[in-house]
Every structure is written in structure tokens, then in C-alpha cells.
C-alpha atoms as a PDB file:
ATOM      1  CA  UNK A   1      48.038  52.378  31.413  1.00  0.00           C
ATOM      2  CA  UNK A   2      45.304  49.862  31.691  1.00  0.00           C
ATOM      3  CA  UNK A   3      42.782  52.223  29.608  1.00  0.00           C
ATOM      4  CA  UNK A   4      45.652  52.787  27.260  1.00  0.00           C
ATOM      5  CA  UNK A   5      46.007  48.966  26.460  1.00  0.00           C
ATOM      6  CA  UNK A   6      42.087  48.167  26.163  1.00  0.00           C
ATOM      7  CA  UNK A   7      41.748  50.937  23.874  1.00  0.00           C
ATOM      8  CA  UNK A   8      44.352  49.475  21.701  1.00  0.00           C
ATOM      9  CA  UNK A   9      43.213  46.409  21.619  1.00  0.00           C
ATOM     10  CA  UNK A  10      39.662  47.908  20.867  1.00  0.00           C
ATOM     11  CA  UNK A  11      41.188  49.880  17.714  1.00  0.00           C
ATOM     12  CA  UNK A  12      43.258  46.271  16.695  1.00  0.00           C
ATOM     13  CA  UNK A  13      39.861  44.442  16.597  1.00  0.00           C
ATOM     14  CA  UNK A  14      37.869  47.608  15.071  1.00  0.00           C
ATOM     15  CA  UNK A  15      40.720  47.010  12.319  1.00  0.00           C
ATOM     16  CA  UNK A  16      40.637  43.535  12.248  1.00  0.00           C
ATOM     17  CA  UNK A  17      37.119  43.111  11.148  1.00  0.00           C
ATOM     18  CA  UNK A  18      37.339  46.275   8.720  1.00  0.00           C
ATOM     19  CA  UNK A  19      39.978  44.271   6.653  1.00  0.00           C
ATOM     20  CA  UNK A  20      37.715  41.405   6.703  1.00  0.00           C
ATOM     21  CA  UNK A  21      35.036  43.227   5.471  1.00  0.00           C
ATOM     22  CA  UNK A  22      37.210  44.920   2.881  1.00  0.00           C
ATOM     23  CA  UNK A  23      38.181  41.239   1.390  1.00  0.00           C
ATOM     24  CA  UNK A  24      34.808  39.903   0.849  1.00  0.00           C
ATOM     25  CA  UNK A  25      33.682  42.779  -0.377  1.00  0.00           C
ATOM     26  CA  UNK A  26      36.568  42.527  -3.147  1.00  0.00           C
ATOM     27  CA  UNK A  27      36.204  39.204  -3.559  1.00  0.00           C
ATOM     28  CA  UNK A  28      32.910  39.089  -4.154  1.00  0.00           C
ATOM     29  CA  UNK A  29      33.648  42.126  -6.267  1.00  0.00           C
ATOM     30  CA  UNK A  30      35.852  40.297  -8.356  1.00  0.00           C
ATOM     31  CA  UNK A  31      33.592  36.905  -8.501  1.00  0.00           C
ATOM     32  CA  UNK A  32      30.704  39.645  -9.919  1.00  0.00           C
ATOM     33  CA  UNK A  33      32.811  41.425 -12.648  1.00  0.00           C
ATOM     34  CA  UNK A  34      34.610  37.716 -13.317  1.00  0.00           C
ATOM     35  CA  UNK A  35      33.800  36.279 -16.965  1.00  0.00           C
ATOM     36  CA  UNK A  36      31.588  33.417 -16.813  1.00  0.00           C
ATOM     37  CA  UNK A  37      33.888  30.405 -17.821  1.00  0.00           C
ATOM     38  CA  UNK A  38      36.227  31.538 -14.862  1.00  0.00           C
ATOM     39  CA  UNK A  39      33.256  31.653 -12.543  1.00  0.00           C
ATOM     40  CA  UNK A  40      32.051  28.990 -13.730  1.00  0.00           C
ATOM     41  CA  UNK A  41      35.651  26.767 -13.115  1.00  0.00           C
ATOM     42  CA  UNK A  42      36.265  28.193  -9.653  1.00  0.00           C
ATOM     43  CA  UNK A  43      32.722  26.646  -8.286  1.00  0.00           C
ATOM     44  CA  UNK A  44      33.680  23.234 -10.209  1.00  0.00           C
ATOM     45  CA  UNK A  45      36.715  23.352  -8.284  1.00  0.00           C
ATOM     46  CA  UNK A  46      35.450  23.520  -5.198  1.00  0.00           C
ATOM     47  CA  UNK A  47      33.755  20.561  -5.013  1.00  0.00           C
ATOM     48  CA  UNK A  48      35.517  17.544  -3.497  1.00  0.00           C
ATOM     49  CA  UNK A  49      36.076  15.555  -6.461  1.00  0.00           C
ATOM     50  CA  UNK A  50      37.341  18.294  -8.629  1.00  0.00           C
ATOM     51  CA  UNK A  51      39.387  17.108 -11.758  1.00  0.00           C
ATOM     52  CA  UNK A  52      42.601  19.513 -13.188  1.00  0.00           C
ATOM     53  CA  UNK A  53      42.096  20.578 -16.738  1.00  0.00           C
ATOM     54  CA  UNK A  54      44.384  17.741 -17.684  1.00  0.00           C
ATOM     55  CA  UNK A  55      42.289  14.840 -16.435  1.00  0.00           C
ATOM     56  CA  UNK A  56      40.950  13.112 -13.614  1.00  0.00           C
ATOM     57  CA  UNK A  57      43.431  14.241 -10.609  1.00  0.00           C
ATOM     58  CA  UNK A  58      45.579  11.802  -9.402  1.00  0.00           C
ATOM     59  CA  UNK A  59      44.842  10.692  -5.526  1.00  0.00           C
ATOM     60  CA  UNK A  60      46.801  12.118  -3.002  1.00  0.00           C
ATOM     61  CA  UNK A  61      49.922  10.827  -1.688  1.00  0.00           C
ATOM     62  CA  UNK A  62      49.981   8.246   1.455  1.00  0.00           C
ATOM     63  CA  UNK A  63      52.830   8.928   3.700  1.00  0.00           C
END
């Protein structure tokens, strides 16, 4: 039973990391094939100070 579990939890990890791998890879598919305003807009809004398309954005709520 012991071999049993560790195998499982050797095929859970082994799955784990190919669905990682599967993301980026589509991610960064999708940021290659992306026009460049889009690409372009996602980087911007990154950034800590990142402004909506509206404006400067409004600072966050204090609680």
C-alpha cells in the first residue's frame, strides 16, 4: 500500500508540472500571436502605477 500511495503522488506531481508547462506555453503562445496594441497595454498594465483607459486610477480604498 505504501508503494501504491508514493506512486500516486509521483503521477499527481508528474501532472502537476505538465499543466504548468502547458499554461506558459499557451500563454506565451497567445502573448506571440497577440496584436501589438494589446501587447503593448498588458505590459503598461503591469507596472505599479498603471492608469485605466479612463484616466488616472483612483487610489485604493482605506479600510
Amino acid at each position: 500500500m505504501t508503494y501504491l500511495s508514493g506512486l500516486m503522488a509521483l503521477v499527481a506531481v508528474a501532472m502537476m508540472a505538465t499543466l504548468l508547462l502547458l499554461a506558459v506555453r499557451r500563454d506565451r503562445a497567445l502573448r506571440r500571436d497577440a496584436p501589438g496594441s494589446v501587447a503593448a497595454r498588458r505590459r503598461q498594465a503591469t507596472t505599479l502605477g498603471a492608469r485605466s483607459e479612463g484616466g488616472p486610477a483612483s487610489p485604493p480604498a482605506v479600510r
